[in-house]
Protein backbone atom coordinates (compact mmCIF):
# COMPACT_ATOMS: atom_id res chain seq x y z
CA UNK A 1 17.94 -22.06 -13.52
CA UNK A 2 14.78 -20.20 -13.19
CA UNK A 3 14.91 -16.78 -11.68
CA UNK A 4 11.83 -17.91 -9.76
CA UNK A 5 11.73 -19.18 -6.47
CA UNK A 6 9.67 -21.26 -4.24
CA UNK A 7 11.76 -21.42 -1.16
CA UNK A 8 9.80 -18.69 0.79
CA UNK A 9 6.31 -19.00 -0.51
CA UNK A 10 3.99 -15.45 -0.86
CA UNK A 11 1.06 -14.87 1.22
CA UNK A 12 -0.56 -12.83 3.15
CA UNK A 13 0.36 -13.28 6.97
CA UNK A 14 -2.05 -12.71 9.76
CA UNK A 15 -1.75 -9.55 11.85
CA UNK A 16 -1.58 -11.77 15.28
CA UNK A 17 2.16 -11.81 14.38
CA UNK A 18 3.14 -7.68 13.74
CA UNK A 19 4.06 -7.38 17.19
CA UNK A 20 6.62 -9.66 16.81
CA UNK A 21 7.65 -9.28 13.25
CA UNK A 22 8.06 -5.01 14.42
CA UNK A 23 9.94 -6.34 17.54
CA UNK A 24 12.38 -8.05 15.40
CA UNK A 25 13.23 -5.14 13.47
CA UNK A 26 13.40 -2.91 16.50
CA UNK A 27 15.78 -5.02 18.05
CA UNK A 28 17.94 -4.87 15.02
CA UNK A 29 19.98 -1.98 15.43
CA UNK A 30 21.23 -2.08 11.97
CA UNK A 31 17.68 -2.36 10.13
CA UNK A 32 17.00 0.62 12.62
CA UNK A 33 19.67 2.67 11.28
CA UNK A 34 19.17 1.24 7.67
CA UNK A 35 15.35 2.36 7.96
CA UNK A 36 16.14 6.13 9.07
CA UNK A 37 18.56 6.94 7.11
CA UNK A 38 16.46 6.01 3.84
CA UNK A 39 13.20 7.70 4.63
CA UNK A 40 15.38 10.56 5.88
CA UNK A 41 17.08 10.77 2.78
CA UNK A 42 13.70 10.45 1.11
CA UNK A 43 12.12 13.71 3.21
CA UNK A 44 15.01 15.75 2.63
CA UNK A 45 14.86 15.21 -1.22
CA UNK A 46 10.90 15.84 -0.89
CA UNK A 47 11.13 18.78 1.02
CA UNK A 48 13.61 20.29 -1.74
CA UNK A 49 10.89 19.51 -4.26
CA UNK A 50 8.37 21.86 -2.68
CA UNK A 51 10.27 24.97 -1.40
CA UNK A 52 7.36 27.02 -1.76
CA UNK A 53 4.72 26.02 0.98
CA UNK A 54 2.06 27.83 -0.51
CA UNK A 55 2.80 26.39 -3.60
CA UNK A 56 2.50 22.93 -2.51
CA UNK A 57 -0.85 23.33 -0.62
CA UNK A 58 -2.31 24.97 -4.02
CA UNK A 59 -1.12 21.91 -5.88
CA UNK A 60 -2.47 19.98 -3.12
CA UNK A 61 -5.82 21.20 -3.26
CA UNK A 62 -6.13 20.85 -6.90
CA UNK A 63 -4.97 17.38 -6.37
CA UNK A 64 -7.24 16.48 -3.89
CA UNK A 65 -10.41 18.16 -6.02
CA UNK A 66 -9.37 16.00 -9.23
CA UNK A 67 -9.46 12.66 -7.20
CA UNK A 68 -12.73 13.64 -5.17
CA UNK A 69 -14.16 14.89 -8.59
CA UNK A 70 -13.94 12.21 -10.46
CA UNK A 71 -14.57 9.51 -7.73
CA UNK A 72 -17.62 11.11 -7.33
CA UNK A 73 -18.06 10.48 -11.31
CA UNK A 74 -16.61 6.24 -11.01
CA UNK A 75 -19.21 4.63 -12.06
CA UNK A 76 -19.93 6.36 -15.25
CA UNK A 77 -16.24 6.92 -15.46
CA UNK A 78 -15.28 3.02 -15.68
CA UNK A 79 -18.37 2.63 -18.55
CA UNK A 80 -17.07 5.38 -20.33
CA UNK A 81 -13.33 4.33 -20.05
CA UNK A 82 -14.59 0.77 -21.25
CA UNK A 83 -16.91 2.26 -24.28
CA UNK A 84 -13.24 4.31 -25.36
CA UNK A 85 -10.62 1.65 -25.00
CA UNK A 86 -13.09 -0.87 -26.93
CA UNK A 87 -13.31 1.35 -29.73
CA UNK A 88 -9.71 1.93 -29.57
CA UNK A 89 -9.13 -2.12 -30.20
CA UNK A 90 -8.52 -2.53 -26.11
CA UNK A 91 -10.26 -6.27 -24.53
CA UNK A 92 -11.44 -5.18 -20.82
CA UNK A 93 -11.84 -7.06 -18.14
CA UNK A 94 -13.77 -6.81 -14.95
CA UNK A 95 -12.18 -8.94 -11.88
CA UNK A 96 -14.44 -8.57 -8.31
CA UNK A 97 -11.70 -11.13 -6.87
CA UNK A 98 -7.84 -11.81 -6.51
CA UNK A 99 -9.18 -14.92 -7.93
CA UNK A 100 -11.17 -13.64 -10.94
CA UNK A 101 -8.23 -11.28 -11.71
CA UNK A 102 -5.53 -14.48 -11.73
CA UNK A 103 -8.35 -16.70 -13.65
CA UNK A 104 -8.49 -13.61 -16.38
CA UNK A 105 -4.84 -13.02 -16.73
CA UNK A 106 -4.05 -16.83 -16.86
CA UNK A 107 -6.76 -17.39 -19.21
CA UNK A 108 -5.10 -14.63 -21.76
CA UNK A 109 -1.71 -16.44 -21.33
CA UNK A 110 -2.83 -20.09 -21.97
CA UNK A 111 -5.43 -18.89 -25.10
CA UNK A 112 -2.05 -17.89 -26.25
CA UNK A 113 -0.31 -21.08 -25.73
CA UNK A 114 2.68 -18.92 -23.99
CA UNK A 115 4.83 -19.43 -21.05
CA UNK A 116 6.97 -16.46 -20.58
CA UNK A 117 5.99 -13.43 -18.91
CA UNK A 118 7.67 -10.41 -17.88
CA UNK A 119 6.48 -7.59 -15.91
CA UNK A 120 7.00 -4.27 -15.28
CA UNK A 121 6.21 -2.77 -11.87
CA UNK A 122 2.58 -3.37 -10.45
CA UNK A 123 1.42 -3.37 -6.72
CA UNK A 124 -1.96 -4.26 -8.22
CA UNK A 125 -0.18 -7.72 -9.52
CA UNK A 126 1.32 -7.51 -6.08
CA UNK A 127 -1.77 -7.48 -4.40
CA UNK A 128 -3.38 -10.47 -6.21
CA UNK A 129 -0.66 -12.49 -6.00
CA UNK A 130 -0.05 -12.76 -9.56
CA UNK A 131 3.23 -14.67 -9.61
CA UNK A 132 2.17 -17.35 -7.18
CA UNK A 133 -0.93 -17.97 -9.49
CA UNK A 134 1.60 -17.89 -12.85
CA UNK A 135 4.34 -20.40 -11.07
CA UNK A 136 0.95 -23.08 -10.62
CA UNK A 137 0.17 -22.59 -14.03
CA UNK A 138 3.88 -23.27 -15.38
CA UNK A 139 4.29 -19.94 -16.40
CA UNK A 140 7.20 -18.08 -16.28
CA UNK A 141 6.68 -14.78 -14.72
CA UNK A 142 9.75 -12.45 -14.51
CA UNK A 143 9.82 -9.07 -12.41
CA UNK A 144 11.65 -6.40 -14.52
CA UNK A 145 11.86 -3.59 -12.11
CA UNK A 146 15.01 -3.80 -10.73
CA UNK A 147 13.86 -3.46 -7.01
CA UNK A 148 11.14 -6.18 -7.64
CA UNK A 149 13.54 -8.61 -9.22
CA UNK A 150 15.54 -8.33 -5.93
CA UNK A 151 12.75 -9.29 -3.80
CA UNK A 152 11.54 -12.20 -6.68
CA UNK A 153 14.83 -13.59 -6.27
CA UNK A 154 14.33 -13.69 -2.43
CA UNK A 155 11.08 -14.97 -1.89
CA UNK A 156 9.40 -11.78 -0.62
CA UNK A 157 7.11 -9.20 -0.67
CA UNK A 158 8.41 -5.04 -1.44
CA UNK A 159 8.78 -3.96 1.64
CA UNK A 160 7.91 -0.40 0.58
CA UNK A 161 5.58 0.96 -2.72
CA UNK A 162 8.21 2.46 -4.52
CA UNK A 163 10.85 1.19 -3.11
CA UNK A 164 10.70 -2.68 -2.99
CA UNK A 165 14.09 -3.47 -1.89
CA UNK A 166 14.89 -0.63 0.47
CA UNK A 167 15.55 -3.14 3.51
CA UNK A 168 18.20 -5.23 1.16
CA UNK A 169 22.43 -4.14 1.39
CA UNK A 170 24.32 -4.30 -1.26
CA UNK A 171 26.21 -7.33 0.13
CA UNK A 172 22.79 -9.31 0.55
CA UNK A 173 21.85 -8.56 -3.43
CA UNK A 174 25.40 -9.10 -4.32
CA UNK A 175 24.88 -12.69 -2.24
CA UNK A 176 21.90 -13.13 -3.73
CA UNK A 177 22.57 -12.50 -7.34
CA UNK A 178 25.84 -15.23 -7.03
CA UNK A 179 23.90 -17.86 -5.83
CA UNK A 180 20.56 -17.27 -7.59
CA UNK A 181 22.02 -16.04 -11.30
CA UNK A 182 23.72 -18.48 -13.32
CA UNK A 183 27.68 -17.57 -13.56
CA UNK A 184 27.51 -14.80 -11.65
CA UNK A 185 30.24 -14.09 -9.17
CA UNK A 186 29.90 -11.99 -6.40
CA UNK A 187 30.31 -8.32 -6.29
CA UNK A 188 29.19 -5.97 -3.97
CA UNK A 189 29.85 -3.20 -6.92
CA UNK A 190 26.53 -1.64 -6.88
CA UNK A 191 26.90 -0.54 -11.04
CA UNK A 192 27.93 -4.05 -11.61
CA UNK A 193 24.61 -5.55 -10.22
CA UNK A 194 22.63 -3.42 -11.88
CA UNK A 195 24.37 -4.77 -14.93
CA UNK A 196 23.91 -8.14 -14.30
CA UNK A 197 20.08 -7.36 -13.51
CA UNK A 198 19.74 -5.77 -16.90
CA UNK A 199 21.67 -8.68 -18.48
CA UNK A 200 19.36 -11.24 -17.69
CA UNK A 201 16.39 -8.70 -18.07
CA UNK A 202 17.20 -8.02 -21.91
CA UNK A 203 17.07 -11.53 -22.40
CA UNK A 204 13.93 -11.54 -21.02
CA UNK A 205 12.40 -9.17 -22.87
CA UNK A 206 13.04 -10.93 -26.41
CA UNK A 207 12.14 -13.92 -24.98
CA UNK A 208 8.60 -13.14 -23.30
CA UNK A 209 5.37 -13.48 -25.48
CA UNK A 210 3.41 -11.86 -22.46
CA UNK A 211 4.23 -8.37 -21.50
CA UNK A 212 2.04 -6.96 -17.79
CA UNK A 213 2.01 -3.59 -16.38
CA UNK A 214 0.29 -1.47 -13.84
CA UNK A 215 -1.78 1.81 -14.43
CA UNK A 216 -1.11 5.02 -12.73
CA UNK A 217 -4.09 6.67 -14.72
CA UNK A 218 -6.60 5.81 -16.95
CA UNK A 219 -8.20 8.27 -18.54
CA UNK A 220 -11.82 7.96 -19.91
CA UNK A 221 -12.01 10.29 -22.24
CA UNK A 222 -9.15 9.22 -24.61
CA UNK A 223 -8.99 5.43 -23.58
CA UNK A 224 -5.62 6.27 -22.41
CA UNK A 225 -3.53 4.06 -19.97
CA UNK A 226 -0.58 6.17 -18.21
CA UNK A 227 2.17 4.35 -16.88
CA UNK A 228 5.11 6.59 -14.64
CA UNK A 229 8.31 5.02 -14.53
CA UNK A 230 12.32 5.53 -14.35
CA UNK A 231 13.89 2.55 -15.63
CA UNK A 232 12.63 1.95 -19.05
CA UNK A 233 10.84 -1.34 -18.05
CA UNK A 234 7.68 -0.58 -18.19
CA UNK A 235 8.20 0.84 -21.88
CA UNK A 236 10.07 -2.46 -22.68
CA UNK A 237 6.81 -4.67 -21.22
CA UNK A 238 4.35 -2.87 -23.11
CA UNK A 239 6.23 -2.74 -26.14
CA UNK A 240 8.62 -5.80 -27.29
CA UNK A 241 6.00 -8.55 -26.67
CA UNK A 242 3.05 -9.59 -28.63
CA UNK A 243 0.78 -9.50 -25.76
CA UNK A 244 0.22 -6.55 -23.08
CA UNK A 245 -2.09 -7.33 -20.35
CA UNK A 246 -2.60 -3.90 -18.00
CA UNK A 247 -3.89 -4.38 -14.50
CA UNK A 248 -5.32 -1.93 -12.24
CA UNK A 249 -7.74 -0.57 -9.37
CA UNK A 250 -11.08 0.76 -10.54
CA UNK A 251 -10.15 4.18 -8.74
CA UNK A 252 -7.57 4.58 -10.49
CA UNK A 253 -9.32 6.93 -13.64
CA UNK A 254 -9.57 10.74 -14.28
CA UNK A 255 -12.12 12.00 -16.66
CA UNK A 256 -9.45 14.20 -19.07
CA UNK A 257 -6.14 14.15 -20.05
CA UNK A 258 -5.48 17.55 -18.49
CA UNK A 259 -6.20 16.22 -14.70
CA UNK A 260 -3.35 14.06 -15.21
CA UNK A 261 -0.41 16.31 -15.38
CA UNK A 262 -1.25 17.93 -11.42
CA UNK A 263 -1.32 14.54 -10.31
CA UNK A 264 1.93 13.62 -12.16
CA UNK A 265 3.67 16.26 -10.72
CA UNK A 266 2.40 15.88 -6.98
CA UNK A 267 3.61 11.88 -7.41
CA UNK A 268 7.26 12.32 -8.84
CA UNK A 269 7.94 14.84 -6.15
CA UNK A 270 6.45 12.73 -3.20
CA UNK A 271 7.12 9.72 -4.15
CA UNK A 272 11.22 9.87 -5.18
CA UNK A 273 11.82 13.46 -4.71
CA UNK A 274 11.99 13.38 -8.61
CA UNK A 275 10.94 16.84 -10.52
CA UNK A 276 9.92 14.72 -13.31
CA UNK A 277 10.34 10.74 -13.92
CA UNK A 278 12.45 9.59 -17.12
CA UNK A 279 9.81 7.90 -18.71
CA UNK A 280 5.97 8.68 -19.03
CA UNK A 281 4.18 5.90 -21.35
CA UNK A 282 0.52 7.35 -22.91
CA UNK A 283 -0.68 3.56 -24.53
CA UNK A 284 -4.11 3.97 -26.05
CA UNK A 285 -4.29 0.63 -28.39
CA UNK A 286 -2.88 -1.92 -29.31
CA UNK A 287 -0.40 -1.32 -32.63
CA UNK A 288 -1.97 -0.48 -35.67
CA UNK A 289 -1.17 -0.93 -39.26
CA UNK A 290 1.80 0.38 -40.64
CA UNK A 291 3.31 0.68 -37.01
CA UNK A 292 6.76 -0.95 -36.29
CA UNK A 293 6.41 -1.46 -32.83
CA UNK A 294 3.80 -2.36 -29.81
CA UNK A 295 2.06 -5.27 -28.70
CA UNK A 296 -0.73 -6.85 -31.27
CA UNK A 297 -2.60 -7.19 -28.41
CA UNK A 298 -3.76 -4.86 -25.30
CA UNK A 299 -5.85 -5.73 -22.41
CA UNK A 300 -7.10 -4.44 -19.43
CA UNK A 301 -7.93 -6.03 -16.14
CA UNK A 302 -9.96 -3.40 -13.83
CA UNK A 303 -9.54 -5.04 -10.46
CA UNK A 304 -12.30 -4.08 -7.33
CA UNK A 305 -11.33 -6.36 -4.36
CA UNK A 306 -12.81 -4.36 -1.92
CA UNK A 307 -12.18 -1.19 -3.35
CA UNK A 308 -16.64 -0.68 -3.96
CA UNK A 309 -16.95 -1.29 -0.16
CA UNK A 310 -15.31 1.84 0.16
CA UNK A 311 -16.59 3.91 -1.99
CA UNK A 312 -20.39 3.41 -0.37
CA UNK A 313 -19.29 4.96 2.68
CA UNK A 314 -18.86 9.16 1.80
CA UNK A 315 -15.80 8.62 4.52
CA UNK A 316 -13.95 5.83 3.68
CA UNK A 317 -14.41 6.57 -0.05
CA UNK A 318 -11.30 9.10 0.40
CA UNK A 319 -8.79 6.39 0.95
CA UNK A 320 -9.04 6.00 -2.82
CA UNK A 321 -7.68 8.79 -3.42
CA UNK A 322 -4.14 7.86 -2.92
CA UNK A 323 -2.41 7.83 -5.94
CA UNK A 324 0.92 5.48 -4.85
CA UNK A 325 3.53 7.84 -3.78
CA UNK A 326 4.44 5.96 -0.56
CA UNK A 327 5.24 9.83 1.40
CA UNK A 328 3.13 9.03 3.71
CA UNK A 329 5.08 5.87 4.96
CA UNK A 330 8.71 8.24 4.40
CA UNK A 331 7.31 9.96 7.36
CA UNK A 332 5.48 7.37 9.54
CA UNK A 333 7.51 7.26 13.10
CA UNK A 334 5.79 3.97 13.09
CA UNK A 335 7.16 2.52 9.60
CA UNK A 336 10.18 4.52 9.58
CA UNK A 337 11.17 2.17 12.24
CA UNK A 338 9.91 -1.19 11.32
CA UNK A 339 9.76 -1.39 7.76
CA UNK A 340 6.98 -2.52 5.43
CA UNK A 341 7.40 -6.55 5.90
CA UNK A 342 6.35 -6.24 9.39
CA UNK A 343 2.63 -5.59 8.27
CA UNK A 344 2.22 -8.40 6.33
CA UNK A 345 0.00 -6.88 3.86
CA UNK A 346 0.82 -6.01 0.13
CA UNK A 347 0.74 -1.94 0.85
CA UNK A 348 2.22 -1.57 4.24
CA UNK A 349 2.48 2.09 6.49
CA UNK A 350 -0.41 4.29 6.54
CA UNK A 351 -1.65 3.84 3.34
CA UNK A 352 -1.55 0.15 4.51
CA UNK A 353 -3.43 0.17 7.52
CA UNK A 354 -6.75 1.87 5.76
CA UNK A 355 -6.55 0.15 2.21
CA UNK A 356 -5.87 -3.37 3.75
CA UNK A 357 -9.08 -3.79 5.80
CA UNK A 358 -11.14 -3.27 2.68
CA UNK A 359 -9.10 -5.57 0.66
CA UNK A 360 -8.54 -8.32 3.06
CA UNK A 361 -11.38 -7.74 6.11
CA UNK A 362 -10.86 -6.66 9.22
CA UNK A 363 -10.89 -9.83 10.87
CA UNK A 364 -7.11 -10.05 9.62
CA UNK A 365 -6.30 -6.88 9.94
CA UNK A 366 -7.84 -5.12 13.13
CA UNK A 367 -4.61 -5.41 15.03
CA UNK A 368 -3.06 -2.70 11.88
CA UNK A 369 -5.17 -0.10 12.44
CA UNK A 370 -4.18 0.95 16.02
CA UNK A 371 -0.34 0.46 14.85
CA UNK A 372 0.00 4.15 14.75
CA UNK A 373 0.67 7.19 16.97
CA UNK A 374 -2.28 9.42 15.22
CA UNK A 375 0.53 12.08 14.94
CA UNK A 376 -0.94 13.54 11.63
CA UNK A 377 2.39 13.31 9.89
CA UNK A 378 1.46 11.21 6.90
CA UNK A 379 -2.19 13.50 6.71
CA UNK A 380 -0.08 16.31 6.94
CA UNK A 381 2.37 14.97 3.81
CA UNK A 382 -0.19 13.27 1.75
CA UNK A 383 -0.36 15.01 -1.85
CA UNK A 384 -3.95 14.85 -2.39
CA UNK A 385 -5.09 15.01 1.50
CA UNK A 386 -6.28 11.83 2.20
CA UNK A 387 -7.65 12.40 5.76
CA UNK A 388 -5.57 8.97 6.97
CA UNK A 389 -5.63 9.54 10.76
CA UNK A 390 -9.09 10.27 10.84
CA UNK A 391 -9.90 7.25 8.63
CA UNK A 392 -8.04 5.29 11.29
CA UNK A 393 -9.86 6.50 13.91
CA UNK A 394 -13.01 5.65 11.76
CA UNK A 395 -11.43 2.06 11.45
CA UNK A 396 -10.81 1.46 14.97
CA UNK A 397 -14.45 2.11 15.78
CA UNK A 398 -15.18 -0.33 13.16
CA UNK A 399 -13.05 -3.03 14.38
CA UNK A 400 -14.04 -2.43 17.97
CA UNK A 401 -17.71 -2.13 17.89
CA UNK A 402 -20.26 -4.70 18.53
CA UNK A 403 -20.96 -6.91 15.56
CA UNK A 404 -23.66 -6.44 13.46
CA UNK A 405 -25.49 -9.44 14.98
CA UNK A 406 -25.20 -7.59 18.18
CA UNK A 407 -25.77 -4.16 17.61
CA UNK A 408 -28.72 -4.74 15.21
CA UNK A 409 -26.62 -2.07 12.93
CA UNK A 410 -26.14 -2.29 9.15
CA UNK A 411 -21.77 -2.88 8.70
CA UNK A 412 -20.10 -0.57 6.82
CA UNK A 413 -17.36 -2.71 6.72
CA UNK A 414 -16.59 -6.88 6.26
CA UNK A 415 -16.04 -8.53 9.76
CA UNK A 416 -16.82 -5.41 11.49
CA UNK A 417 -16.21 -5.73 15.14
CA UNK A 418 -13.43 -8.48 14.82
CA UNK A 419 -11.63 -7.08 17.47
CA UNK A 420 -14.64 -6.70 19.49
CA UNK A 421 -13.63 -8.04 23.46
CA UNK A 422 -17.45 -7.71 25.62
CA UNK A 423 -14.90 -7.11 28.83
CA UNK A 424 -13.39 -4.02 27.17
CA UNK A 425 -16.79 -2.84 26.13
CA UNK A 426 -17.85 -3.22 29.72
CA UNK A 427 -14.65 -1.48 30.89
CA UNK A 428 -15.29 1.49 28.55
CA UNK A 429 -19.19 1.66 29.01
CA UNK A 430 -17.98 2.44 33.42
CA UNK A 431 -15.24 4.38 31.91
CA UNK A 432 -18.15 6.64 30.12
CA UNK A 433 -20.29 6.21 33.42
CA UNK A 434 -17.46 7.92 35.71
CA UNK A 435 -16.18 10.65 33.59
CA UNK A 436 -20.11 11.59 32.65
CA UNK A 437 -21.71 11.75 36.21
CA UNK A 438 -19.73 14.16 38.35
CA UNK A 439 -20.81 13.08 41.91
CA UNK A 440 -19.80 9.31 40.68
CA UNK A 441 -16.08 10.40 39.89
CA UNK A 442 -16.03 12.06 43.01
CA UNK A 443 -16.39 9.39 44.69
CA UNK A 444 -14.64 6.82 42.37
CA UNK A 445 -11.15 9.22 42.47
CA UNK A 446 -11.47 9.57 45.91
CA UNK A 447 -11.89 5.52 46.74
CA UNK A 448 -8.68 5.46 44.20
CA UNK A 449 -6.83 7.73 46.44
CA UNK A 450 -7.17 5.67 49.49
CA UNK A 451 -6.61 2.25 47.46
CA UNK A 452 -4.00 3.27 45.41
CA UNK A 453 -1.91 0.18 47.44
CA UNK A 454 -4.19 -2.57 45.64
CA UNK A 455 -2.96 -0.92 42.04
CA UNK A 456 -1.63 -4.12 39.96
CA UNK A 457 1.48 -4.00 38.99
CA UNK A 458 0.90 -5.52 36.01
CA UNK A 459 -1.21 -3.84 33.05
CA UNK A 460 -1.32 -5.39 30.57
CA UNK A 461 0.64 -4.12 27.28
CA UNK A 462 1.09 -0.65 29.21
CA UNK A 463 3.38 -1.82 31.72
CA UNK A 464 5.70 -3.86 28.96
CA UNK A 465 7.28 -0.49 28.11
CA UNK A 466 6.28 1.98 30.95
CA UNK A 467 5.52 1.52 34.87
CA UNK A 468 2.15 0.95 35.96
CA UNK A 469 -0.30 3.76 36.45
CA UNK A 470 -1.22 4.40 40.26
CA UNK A 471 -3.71 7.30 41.83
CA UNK A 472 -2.13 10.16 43.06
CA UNK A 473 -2.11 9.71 46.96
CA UNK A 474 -4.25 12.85 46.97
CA UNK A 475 -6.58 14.02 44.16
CA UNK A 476 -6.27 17.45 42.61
CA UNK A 477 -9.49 18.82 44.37
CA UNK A 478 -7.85 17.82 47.74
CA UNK A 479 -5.07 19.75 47.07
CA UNK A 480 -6.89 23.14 45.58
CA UNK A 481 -9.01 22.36 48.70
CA UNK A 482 -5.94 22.34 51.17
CA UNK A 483 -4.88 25.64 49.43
CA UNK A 484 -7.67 27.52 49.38
């Protein structure tokens, strides 16, 4: 039996159904309870991390000036991280596309005549859809991250960065593993299914000609590819088989080796609550003579998909700082109680909702953006400061302005104004009108007043939750008036 399955197909689903897809999770008390107790548990072991606030904003700061620094430096970063790791005996590879990244990746795989892959954690292989384009080929491709496996062996996406399998029980993997893994029984034993994931994983690893990772951070100088990890996967993928094929975002390189260890330290402790991860891989080339270990091969697939649109715009260039650490969805009220699969997108919560529209436009994803309360908690949490509610609020303009046809206005984004309605426009342009002109909202409050009867009872997705708005039966000046 393959541990592959095609039962629930990948794919990116359209944003028309998050309402729904949050609804069902919200009516799920036990999801609910599932949900806040693990991002809970996550805080608390963050907070412990950082018990010095002053501290933490320091490391902060210097976080945020490495990834503004040397995003200000990408282009000449990526040439010069190309010029090292090709001198070091590294192939790279430039993919604009989900598409050109699959056709690269397959084409290594094939020239090799090989059919097994295995792969450690990636959200960049994630994103392109990497297994769905393998499985077409009639190529193997075996998650070796134990969360990921979980969610390969159900048909889904992770449902959170770092965490893929966060929304699973122990009874569903222990279900899962007895009907999906050959003469396995069940067991709800949680050390036991972690056994019988390694089991099938060690095979695996022998077996495999085709080892992929992800990148955390490249740096340019060295031609070094760092890879943070816990489980020893990643070490295993880029080690036992002939073949290692890296993937990652272009925004995802420093210029030195000594930027790296303030970021390192700002993602173990937001991302797990971890002082330090178990393993930290440093893979500069492929093995050399007189080595006994390592891949004979190393490549590297430098993946844009969208990721140059926003880096023209000074603004929307600071998304890209994120280095993965998921904190900011730990403390989203709005993902802490629906869970990652309800967005529909490869990197769901706030992270999500202003990476997505670059990578996917915003004609699928305009409904995303305004899923969030602007509260400031994952701006507030974020370990290199990414500005995320104002980028939203930046986004939401986007999506709700008139399109470029219209306005006669260069986009800054693809399918800006997809959520553009001309009857809201209208409704906002008399809004403007009433609250600008002082003698008109005189009169407009005061013909409220006296028609507050006529209010609808019905308004629209305000009234599905709340009771409708109705004017005061006398406005405030009538009142001050009456007083004074």
């Amino acid at each position: 039996m393959s541990e592959q399955t095609t039962e629930h197909p990948l794919h990116f689903r359209p944003d028309e159904a998050f309402r729904a897809r949050a609804k069902a999770v919200v009516d799920s008390p036990f999801l609910r309870q599932s949900f806040r107790g693990a991002m809970d548990f996550l805080m608390s072991k963050r907070a412990a991390q950082f018990p010095d606030a002053d501290e933490l904003e320091t490391l902060r700061s210097l976080g945020e000036q490495i990834r503004q620094y040397n995003l200000s430096r990408l282009p000449d970063l990526l040439l010069q991280l190309e010029t090292r790791l090709t001198a070091n005996g590294v192939k790279v590879h430039w993919a604009e596309t989900p598409d050109d990244a699959n056709a690269i990746i397959l084409g290594i795989i094939q020239g090799h005549g090989a059919t097994k892959m295995v792969k450690g954690k990636s959200m960049v292989s994630e994103e392109i859809e990497l297994n769905h384009a393998a499985e077409a080929a009639g190529i193997e491709a075996l998650e070796s991250d134990m969360g990921e496996y979980i969610v390969q062996l159900a048909g889904e996406k992770p449902s959170h960065i770092i965490m893929p399998a966060i929304h699973k029980t122990k009874e569903e993997i222990a279900r899962l593993f007895a009907e999906k893994v050959p003469g396995v029984d069940y067991t709800d034993n949680v050390d036991a299914l972690i056994q019988i994931g390694r089991n099938v994983l060690r095979r695996k690893f022998l077996e495999a000609e085709i080892g992929l990772s992800g990148v955390n951070f490249a740096v340019a100088e060295t031609g070094t590819l760092c890879l943070v990890e816990n489980e020893g996967n990643g070490r295993m993928c880029t080690t036992a088989p002939g073949i290692h094929i890296a993937i990652t975002g272009i925004e995802k390189i420093v210029e030195k080796l000594e930027h790296v260890p303030p970021l390192y330290s700002l993602l173990t402790r937001s991302a797990t609550g971890q002082n330090i991860s178990t393993y930290f891989n440093m893979i500069s080339s492929p093995r050399k003579p007189g080595e006994k270990d390592g891949p004979e091969e190393v490549h590297l697939v430098l993946l844009d998909n969208g990721r140059s649109q926003a880096y023209a715009d000074e603004q929307l260039r600071k998304t890209l700082q994120c280095i993965r650490c998921g904190a900011c969805m730990n403390h989203c009220p709005v993902y802490t109680r629906i869970g990652g699969h309800a967005y529909g997108t490869t990197y769901p919560g706030p992270i999500g909702k202003i990476i997505s529209p670059h990578m996917l436009g915003l004609d699928g994803t305009s409904g995303l953006v305004t899923a969030s309360s602007l509260c400031g908690a994952c701006g507030e949490v974020c370990p290199v400061k990414i500005p995320i509610p104002e980028l939203l609020i930046r986004l939401r303009s986007e999506a709700f302005a008139e399109p470029p046809g219209h306005a006669g206005k260069p986009s800054a984004m693809r399918d800006q104004g997809a959520g553009y309605s001309p009857l809201q426009a209208a409704i906002w342009r008399g809004w403007a009108a009433v609250y600008s002109t002082p003698a008109l909202y005189r009169a407009v409050s005061w013909l409220g007043s006296r028609l507050r009867a006529l209010t609808p009872r019905r308004q629209g997705g305000w009234t599905s939750v709340r009771t409708p708005l109705q004017p005061a039966p006398q406005r405030l000046r009538d009142l001050m008036k009456q007083r004074h």
